[in-house]
Protein backbone atom coordinates (compact mmCIF):
# COMPACT_ATOMS: atom_id res chain seq x y z
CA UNK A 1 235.28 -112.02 -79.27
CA UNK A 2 232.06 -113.56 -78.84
CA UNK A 3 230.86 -117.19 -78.88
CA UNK A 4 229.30 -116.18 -82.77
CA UNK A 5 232.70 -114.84 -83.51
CA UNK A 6 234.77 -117.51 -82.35
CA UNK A 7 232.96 -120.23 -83.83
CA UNK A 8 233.04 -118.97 -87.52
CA UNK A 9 237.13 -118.04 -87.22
CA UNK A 10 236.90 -121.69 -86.11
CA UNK A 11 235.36 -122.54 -88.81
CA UNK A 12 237.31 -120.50 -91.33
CA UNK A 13 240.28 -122.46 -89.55
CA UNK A 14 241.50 -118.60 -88.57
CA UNK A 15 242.42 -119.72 -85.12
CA UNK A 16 245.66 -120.77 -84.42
CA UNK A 17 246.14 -121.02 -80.86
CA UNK A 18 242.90 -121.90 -77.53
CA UNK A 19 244.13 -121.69 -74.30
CA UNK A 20 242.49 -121.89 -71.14
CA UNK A 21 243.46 -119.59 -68.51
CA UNK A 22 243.26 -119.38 -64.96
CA UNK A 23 241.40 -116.19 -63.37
CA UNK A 24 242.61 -115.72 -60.50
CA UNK A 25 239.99 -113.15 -59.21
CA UNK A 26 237.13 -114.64 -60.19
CA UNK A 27 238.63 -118.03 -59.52
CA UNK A 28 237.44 -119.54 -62.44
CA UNK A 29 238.68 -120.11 -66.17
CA UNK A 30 238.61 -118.26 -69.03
CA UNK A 31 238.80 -119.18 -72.72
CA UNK A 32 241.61 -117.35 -75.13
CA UNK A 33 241.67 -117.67 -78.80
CA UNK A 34 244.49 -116.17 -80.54
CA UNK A 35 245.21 -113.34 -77.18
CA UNK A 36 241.39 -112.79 -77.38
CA UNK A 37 238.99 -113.90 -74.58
CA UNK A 38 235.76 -115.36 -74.94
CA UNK A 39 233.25 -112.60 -74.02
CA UNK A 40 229.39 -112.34 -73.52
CA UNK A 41 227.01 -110.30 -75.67
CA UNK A 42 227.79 -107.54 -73.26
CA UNK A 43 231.35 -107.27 -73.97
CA UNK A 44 232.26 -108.95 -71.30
CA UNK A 45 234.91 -111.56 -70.23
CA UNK A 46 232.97 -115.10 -70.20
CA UNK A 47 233.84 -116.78 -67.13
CA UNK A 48 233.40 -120.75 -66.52
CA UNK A 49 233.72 -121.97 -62.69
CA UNK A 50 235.58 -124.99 -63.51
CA UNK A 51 238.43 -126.59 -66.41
CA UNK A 52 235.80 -129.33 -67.14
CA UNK A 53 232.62 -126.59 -67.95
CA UNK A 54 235.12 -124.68 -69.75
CA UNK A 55 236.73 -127.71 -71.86
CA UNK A 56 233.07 -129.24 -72.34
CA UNK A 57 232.04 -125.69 -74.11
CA UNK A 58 235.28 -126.14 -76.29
CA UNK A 59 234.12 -129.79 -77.10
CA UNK A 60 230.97 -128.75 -77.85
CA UNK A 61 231.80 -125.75 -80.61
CA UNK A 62 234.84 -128.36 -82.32
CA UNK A 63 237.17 -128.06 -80.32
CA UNK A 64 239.25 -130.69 -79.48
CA UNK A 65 242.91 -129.31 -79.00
CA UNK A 66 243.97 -126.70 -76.30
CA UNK A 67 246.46 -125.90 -73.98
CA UNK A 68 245.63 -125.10 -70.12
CA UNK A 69 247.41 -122.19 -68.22
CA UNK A 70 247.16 -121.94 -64.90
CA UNK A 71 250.43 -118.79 -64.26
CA UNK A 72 249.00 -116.10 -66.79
CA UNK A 73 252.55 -114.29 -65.28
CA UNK A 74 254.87 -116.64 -66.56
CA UNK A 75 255.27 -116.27 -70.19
């Protein structure tokens, strides 16, 4: 889903669950709404270099609660 998308679920209070995940690969974080990352215009996973870039974005759309996972493996 897209930034566009994401913030009129938000808004819609559609959303039930925002995590932040680790990326291991990219080393960097990635947003999840609902099992659904964050992507670019291009369909393509939005990436943020560090937990405090990623959690400021949250802030700045409304949101205020989130969990942070750093193990994607473990359940």
């Amino acid at each position: 889903m897209t930034e566009r998308e994401l913030k009129l679920l938000l808004n819609a209070n559609a959303i039930k669950r925002i995590q932040l995940h680790y990326a291991v690969m990219s080393q960097g974080y990635m947003i999840v709404a609902d099992g659904n990352p964050l992507e670019t215009t291009k369909r393509e996973t939005r990436e943020f270099k560090t937990l405090d870039t990623a959690a400021k974005f949250l802030f700045k759309i409304g949101v205020a609660d989130f969990a942070v996972k750093l193990n994607t493996n473990a359940g």
